[in-house]
N, C-alpha and C. Protein backbone atom coordinates (compact mmCIF):
# COMPACT_ATOMS: atom_id res chain seq x y z
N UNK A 1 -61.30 -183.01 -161.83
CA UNK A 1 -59.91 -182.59 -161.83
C UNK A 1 -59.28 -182.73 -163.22
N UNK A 2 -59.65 -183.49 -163.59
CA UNK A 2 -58.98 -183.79 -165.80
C UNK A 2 -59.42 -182.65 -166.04
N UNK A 3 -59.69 -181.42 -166.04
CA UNK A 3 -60.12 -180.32 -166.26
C UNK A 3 -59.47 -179.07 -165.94
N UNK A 4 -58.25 -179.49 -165.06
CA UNK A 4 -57.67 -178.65 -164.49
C UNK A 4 -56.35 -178.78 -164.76
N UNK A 5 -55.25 -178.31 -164.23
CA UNK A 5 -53.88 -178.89 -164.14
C UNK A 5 -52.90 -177.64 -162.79
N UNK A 6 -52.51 -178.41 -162.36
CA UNK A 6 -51.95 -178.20 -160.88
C UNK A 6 -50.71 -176.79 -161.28
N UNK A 7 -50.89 -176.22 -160.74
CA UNK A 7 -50.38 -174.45 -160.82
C UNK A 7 -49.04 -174.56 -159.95
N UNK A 8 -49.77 -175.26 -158.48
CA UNK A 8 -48.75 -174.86 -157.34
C UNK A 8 -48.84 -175.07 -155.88
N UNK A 9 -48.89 -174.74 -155.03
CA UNK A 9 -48.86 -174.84 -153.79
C UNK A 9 -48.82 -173.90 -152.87
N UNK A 10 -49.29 -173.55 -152.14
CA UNK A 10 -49.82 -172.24 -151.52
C UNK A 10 -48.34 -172.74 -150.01
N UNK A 11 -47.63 -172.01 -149.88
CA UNK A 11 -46.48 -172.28 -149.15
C UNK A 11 -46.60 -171.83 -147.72
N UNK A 12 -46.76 -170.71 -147.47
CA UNK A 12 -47.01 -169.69 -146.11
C UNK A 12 -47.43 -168.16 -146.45
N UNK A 13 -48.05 -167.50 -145.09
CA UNK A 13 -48.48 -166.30 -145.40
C UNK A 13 -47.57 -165.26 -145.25
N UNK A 14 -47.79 -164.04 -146.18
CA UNK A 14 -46.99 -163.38 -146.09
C UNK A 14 -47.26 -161.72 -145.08
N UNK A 15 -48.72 -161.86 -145.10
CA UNK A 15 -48.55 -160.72 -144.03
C UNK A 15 -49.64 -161.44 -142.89
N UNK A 16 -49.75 -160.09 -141.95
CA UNK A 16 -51.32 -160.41 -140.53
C UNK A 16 -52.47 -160.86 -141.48
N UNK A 17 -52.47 -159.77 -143.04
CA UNK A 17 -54.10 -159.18 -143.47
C UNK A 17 -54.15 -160.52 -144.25
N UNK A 18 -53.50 -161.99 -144.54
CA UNK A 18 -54.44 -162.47 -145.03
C UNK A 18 -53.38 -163.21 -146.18
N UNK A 19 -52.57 -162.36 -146.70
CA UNK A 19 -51.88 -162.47 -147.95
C UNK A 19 -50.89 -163.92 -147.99
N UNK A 20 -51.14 -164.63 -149.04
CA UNK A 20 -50.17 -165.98 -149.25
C UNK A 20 -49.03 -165.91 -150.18
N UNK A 21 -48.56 -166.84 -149.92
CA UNK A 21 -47.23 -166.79 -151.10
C UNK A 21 -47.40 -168.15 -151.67
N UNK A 22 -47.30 -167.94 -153.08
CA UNK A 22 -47.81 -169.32 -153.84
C UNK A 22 -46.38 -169.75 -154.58
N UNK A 23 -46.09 -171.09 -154.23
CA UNK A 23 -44.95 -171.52 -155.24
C UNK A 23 -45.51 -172.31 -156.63
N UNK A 24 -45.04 -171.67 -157.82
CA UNK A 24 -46.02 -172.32 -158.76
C UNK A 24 -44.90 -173.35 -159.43
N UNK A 25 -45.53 -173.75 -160.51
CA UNK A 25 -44.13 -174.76 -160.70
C UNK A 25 -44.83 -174.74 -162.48
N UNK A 26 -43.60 -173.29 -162.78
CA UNK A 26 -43.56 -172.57 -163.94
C UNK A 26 -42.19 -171.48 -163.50
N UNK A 27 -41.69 -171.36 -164.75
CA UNK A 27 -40.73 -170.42 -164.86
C UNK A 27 -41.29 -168.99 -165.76
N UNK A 28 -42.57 -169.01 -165.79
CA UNK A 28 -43.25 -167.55 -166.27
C UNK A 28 -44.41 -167.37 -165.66
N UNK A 29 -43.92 -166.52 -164.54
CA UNK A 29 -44.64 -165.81 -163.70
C UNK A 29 -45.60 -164.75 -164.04
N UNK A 30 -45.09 -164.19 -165.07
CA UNK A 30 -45.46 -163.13 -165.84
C UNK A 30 -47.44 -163.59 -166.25
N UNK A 31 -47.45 -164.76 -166.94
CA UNK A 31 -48.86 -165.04 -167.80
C UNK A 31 -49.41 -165.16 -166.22
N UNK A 32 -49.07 -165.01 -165.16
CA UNK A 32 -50.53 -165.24 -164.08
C UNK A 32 -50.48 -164.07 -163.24
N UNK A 33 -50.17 -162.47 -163.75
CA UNK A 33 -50.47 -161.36 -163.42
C UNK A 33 -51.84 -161.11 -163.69
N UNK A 34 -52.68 -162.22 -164.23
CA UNK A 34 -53.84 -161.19 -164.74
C UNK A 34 -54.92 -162.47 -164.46
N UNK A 35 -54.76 -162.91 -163.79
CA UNK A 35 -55.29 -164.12 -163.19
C UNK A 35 -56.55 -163.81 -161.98
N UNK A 36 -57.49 -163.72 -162.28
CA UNK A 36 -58.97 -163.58 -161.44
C UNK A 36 -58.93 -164.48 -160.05
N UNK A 37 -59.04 -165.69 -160.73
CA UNK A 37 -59.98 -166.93 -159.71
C UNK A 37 -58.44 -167.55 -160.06
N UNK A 38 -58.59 -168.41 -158.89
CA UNK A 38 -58.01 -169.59 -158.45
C UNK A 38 -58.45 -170.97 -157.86
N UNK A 39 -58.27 -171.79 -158.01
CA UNK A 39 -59.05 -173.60 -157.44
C UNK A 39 -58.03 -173.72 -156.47
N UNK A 40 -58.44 -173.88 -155.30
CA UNK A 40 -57.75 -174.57 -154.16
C UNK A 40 -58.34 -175.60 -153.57
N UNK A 41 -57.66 -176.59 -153.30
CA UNK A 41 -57.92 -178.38 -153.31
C UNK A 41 -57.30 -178.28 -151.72
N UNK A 42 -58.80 -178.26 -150.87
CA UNK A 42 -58.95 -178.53 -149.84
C UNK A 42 -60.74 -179.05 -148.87
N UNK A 43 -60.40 -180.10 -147.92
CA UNK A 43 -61.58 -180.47 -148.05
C UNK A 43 -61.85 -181.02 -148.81
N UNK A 44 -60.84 -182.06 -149.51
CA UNK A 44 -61.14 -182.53 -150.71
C UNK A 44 -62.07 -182.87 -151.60
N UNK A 45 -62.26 -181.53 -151.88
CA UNK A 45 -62.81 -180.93 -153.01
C UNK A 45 -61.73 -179.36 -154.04
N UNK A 46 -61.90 -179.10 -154.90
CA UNK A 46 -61.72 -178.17 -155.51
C UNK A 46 -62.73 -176.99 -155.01
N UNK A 47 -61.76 -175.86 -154.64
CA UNK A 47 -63.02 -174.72 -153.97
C UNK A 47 -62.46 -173.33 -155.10
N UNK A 48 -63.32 -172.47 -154.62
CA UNK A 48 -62.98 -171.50 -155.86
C UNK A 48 -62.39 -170.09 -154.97
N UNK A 49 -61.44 -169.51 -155.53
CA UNK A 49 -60.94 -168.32 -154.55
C UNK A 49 -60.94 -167.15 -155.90
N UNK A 50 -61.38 -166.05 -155.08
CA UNK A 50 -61.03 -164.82 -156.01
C UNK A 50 -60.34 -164.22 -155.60
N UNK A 51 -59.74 -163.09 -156.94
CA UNK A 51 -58.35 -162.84 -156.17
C UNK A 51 -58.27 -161.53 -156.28
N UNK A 52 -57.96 -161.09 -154.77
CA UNK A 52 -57.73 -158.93 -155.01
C UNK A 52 -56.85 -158.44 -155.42
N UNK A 53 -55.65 -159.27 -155.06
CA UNK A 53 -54.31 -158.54 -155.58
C UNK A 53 -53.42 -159.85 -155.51
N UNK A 54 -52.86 -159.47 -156.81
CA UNK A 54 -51.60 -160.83 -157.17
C UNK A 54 -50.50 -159.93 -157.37
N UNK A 55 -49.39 -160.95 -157.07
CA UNK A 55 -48.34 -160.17 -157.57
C UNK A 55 -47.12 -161.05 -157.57
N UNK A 56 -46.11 -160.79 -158.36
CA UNK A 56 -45.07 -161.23 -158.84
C UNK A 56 -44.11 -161.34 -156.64
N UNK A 57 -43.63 -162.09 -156.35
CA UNK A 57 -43.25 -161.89 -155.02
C UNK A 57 -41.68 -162.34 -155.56
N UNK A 58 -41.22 -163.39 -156.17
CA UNK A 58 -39.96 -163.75 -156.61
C UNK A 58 -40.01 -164.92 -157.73
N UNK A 59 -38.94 -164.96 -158.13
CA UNK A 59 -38.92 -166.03 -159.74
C UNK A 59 -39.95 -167.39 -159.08
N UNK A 60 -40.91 -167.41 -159.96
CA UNK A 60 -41.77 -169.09 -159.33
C UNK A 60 -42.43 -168.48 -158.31
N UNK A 61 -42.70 -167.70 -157.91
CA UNK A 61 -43.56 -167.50 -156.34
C UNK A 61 -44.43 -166.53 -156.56
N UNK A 62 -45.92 -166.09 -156.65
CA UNK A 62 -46.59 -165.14 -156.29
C UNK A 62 -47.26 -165.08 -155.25
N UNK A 63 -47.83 -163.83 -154.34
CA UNK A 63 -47.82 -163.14 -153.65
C UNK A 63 -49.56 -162.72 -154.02
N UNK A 64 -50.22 -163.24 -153.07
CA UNK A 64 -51.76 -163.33 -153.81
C UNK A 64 -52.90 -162.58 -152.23
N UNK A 65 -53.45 -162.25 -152.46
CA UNK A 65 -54.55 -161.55 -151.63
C UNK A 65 -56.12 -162.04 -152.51
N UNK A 66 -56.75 -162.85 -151.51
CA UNK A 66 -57.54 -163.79 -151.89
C UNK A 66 -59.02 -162.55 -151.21
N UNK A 67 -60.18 -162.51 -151.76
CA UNK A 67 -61.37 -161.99 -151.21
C UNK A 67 -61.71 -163.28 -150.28
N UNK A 68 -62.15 -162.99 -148.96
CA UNK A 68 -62.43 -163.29 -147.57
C UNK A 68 -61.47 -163.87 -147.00
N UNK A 69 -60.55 -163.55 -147.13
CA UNK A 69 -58.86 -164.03 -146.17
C UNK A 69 -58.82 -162.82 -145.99
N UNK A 70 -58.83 -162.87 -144.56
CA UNK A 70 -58.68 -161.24 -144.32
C UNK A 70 -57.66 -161.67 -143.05
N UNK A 71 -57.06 -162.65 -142.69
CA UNK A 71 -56.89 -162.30 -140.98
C UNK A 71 -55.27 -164.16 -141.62
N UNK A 72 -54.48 -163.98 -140.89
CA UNK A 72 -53.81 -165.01 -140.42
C UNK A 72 -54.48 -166.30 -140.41
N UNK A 73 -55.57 -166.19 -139.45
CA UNK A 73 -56.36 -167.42 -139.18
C UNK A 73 -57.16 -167.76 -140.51
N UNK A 74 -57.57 -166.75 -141.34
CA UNK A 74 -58.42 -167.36 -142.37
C UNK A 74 -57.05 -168.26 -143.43
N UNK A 75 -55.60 -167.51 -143.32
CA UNK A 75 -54.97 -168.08 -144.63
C UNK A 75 -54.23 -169.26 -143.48
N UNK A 76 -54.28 -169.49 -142.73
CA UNK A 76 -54.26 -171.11 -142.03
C UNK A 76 -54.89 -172.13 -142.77
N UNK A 77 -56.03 -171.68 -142.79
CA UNK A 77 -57.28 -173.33 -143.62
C UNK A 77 -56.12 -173.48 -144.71
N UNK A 78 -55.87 -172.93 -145.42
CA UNK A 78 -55.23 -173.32 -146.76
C UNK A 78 -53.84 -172.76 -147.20
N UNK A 79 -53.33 -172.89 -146.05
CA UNK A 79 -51.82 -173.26 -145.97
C UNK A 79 -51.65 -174.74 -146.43
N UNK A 80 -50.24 -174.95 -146.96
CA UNK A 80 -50.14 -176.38 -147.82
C UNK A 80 -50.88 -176.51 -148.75
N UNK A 81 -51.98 -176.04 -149.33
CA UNK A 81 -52.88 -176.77 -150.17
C UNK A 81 -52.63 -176.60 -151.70
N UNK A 82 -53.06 -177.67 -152.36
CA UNK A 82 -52.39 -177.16 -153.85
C UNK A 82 -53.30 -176.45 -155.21
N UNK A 83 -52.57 -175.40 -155.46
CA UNK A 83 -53.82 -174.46 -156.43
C UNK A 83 -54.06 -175.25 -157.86
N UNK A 84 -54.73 -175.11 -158.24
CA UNK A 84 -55.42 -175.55 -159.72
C UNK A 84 -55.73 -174.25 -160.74
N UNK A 85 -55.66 -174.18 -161.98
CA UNK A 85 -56.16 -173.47 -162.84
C UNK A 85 -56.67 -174.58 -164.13
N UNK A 86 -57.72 -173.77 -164.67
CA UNK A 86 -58.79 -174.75 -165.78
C UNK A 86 -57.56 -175.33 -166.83
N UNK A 87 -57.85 -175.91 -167.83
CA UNK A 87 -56.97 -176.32 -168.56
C UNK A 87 -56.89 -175.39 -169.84
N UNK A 88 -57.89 -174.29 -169.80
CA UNK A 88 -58.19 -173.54 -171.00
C UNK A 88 -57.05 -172.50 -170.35
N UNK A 89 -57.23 -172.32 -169.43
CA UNK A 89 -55.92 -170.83 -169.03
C UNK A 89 -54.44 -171.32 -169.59
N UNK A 90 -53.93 -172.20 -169.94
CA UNK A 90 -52.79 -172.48 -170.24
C UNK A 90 -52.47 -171.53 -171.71
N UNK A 91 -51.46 -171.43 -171.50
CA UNK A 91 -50.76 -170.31 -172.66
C UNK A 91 -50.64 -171.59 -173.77
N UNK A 92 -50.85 -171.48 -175.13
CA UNK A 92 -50.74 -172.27 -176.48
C UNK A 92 -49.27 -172.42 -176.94
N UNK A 93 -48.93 -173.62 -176.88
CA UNK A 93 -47.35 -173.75 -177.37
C UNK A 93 -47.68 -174.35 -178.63
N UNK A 94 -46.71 -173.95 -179.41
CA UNK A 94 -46.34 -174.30 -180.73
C UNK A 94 -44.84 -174.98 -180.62
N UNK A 95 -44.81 -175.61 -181.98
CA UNK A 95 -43.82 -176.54 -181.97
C UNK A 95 -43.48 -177.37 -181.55
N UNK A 96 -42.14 -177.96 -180.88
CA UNK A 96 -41.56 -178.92 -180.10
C UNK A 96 -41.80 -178.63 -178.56
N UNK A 97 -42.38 -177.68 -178.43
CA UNK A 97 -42.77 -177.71 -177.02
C UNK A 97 -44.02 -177.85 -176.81
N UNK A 98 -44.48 -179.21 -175.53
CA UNK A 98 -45.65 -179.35 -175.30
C UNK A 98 -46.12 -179.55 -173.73
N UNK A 99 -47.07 -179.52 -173.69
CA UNK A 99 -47.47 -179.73 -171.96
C UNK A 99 -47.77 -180.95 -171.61
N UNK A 100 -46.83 -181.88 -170.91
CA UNK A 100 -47.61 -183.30 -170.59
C UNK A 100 -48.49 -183.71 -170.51
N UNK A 101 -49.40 -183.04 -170.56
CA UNK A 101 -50.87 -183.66 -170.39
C UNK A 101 -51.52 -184.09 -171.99
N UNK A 102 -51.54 -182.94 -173.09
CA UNK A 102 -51.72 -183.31 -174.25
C UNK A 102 -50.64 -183.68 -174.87
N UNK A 103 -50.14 -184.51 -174.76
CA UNK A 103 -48.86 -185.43 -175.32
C UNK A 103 -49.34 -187.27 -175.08
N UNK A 104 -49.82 -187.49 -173.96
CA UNK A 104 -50.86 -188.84 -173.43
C UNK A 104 -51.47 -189.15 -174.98
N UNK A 105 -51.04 -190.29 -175.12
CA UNK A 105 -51.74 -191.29 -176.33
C UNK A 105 -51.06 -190.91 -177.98
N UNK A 106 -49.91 -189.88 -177.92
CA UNK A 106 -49.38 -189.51 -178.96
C UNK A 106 -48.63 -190.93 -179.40
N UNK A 107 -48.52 -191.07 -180.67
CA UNK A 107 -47.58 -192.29 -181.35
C UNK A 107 -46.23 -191.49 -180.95
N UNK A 108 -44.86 -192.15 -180.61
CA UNK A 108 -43.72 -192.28 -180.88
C UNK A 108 -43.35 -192.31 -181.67
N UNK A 109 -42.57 -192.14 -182.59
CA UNK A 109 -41.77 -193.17 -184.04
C UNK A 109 -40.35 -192.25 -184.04
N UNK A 110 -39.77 -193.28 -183.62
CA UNK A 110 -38.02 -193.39 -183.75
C UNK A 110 -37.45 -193.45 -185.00
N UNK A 111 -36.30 -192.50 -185.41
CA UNK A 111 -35.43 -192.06 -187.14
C UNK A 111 -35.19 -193.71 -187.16
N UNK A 112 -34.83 -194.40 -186.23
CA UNK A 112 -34.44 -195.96 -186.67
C UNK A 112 -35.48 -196.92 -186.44
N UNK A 113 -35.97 -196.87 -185.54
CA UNK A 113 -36.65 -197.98 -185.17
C UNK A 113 -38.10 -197.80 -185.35
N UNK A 114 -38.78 -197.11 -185.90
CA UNK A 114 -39.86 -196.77 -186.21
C UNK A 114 -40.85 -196.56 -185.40
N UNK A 115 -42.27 -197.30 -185.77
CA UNK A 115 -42.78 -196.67 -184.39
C UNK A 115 -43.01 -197.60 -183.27
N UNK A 116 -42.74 -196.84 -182.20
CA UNK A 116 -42.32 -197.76 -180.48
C UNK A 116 -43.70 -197.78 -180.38
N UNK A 117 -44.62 -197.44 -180.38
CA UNK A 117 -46.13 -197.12 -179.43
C UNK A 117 -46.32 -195.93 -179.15
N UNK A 118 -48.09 -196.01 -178.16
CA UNK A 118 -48.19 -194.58 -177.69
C UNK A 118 -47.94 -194.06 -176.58
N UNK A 119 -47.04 -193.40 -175.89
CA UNK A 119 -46.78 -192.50 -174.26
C UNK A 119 -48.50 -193.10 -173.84
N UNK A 120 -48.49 -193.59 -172.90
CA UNK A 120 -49.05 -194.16 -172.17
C UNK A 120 -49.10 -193.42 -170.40
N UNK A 121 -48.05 -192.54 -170.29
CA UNK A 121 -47.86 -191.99 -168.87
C UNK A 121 -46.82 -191.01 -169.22
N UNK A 122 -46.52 -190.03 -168.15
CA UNK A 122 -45.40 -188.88 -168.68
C UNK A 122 -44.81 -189.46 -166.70
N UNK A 123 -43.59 -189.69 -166.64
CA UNK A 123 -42.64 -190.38 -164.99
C UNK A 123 -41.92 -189.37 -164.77
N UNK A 124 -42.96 -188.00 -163.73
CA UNK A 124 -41.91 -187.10 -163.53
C UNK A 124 -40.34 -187.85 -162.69
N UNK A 125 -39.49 -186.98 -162.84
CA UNK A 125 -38.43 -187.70 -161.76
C UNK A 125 -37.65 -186.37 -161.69
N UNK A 126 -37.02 -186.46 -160.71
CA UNK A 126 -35.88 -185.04 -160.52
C UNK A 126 -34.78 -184.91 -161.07
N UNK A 127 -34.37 -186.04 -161.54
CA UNK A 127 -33.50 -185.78 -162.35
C UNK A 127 -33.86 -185.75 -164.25
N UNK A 128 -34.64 -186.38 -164.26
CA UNK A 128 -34.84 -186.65 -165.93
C UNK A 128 -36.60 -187.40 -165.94
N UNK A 129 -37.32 -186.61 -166.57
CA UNK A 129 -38.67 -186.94 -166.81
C UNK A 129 -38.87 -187.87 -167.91
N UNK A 130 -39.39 -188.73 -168.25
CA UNK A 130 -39.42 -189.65 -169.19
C UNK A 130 -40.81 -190.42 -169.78
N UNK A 131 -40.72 -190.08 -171.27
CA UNK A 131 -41.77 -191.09 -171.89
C UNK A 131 -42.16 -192.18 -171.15
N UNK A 132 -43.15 -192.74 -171.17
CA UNK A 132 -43.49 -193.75 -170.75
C UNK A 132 -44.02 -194.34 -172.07
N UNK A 133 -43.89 -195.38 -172.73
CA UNK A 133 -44.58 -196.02 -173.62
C UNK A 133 -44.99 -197.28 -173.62
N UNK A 134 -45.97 -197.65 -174.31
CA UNK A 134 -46.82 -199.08 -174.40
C UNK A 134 -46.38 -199.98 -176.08
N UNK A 135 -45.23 -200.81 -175.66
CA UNK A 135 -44.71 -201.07 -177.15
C UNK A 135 -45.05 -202.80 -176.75
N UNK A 136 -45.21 -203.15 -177.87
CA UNK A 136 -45.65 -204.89 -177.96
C UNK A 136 -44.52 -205.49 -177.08
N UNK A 137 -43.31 -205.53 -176.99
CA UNK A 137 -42.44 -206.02 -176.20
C UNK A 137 -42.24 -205.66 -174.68
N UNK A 138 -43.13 -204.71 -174.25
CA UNK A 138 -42.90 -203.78 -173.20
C UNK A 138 -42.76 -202.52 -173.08
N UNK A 139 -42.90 -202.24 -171.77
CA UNK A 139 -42.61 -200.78 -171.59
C UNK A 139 -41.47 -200.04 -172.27
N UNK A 140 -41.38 -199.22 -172.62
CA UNK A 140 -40.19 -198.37 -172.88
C UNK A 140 -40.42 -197.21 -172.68
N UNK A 141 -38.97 -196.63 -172.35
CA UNK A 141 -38.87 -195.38 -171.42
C UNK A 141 -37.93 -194.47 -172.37
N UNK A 142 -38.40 -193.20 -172.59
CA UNK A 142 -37.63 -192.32 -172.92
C UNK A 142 -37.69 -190.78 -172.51
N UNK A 143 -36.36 -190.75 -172.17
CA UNK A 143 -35.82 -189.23 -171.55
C UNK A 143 -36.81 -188.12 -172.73
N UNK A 144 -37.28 -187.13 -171.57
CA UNK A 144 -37.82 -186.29 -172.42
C UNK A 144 -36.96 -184.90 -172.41
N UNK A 145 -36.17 -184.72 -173.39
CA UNK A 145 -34.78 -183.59 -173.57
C UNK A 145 -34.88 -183.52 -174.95
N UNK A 146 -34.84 -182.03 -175.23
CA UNK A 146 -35.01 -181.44 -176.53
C UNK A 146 -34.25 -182.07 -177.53
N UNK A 147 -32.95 -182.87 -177.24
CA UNK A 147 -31.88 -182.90 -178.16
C UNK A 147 -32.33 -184.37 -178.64
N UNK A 148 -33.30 -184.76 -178.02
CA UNK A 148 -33.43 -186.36 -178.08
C UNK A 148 -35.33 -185.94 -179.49
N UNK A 149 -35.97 -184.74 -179.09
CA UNK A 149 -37.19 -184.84 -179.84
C UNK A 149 -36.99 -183.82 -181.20
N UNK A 150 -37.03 -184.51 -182.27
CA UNK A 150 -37.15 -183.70 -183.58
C UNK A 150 -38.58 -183.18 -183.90
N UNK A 151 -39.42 -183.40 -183.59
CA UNK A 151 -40.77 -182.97 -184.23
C UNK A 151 -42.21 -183.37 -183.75
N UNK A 152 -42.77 -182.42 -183.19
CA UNK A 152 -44.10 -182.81 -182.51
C UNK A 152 -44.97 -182.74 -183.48
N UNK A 153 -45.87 -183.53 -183.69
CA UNK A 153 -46.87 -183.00 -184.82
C UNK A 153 -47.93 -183.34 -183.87
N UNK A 154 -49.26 -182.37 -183.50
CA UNK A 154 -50.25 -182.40 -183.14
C UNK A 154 -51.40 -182.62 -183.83
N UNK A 155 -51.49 -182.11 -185.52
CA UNK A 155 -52.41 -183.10 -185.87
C UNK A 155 -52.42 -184.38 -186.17
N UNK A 156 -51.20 -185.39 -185.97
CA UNK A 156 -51.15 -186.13 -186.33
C UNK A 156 -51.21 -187.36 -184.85
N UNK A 157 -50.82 -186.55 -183.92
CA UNK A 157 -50.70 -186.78 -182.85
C UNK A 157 -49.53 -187.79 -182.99
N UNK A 158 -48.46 -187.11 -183.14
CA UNK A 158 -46.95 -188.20 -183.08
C UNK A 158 -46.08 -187.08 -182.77
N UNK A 159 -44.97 -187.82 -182.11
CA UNK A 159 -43.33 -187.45 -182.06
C UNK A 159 -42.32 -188.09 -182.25
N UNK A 160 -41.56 -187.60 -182.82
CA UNK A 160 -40.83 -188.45 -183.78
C UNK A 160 -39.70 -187.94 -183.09
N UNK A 161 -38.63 -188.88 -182.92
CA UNK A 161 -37.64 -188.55 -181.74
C UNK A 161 -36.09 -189.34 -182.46
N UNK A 162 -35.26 -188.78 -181.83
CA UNK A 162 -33.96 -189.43 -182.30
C UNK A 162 -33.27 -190.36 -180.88
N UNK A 163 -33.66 -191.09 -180.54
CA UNK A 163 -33.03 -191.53 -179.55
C UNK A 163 -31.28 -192.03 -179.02
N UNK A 164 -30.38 -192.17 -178.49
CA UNK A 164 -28.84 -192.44 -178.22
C UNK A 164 -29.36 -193.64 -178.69
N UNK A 165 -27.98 -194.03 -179.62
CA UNK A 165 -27.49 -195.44 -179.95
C UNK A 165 -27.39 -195.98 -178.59
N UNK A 166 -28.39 -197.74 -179.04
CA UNK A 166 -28.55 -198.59 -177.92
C UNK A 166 -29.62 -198.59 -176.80
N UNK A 167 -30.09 -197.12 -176.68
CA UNK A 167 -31.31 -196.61 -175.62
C UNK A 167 -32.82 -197.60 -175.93
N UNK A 168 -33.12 -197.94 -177.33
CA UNK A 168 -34.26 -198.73 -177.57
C UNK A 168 -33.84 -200.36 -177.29
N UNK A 169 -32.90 -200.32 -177.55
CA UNK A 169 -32.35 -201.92 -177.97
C UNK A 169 -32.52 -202.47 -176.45
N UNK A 170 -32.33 -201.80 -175.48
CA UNK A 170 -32.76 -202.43 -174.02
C UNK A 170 -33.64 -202.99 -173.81
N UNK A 171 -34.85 -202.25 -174.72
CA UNK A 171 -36.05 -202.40 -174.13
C UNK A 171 -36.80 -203.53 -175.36
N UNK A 172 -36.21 -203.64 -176.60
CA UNK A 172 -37.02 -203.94 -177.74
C UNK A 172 -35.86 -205.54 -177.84
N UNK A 173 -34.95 -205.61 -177.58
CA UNK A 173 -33.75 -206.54 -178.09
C UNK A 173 -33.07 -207.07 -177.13
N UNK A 174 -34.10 -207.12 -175.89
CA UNK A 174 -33.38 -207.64 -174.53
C UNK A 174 -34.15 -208.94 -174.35
């Protein structure tokens, strides 16, 4: 599974012949029009599905026709189940934008406080997702919001961040 990274969730079917509706959890629907195969994590295991017809169904949701789902009963087995794609299919970001997964073990270093440690974990939450870091004094946590990160550097593997007056001092001066 470190090989993969989680796409979405196969929600309910959309017709008799077979067809699912996938909620992905991406706001560009667009880069998985051209999408072959799919990993569905059932039977826990990763299984492999090919795909006849995809399609855009609504913002976040595609609309997929899988080869041997032909009937209601076949898209039952894998109702609920959650899809996977390799980690190589991911679209290449540049800049300050990165994908949680290659961000794990990056140095921190704060305009004031220099460097905190390395993200150690990425803590989704619904309201505010947050650094997780491994600093000699403890954990420390930081909101991950554009206005808070000045500069990703990937060869260097650091981010260098501006954090709110007082946000470190909790964690470093408590």
């Amino acid at each position: 599974m470190k090989d993969y990274y989680y796409l979405g969730k196969i929600t309910k079917k959309y017709s008799f012949k077979g067809e699912l509706l996938i909620k992905i959890d991406s706001d560009q629907t667009d880069i998985y029009k051209k999408i072959k195969t799919l990993f569905i994590f059932h039977s826990n295991k990763l299984n492999t599905y090919k795909i006849e017809v995809i399609r855009i169904h609504k913002e976040s949701v595609l609309r997929v026709k899988f080869e041997g789902v032909n009937s209601e009963d076949d898209a039952d087995v894998i109702i609920n189940c959650d899809v996977f794609l390799p980690l190589s299919h991911l679209p290449i970001l540049t800049g300050n934008k990165f994908y949680y997964h290659e961000v794990i073990n990056f140095l921190i270093i704060d305009e004031i406080f220099g460097e905190l440690g390395k993200i150690s974990n990425i803590k989704e939450n619904n309201s505010q997702d947050l650094f997780v870091i491994n600093n000699t004094k403890g954990e420390v946590l930081i909101p991950i919001h554009d206005e808070f990160i000045i500069k990703v550097d990937r060869v260097k593997s650091e981010i260098l961040v501006k954090t709110p007056d007082g946000l470190i001092d909790l964690y470093i001066n408590s």
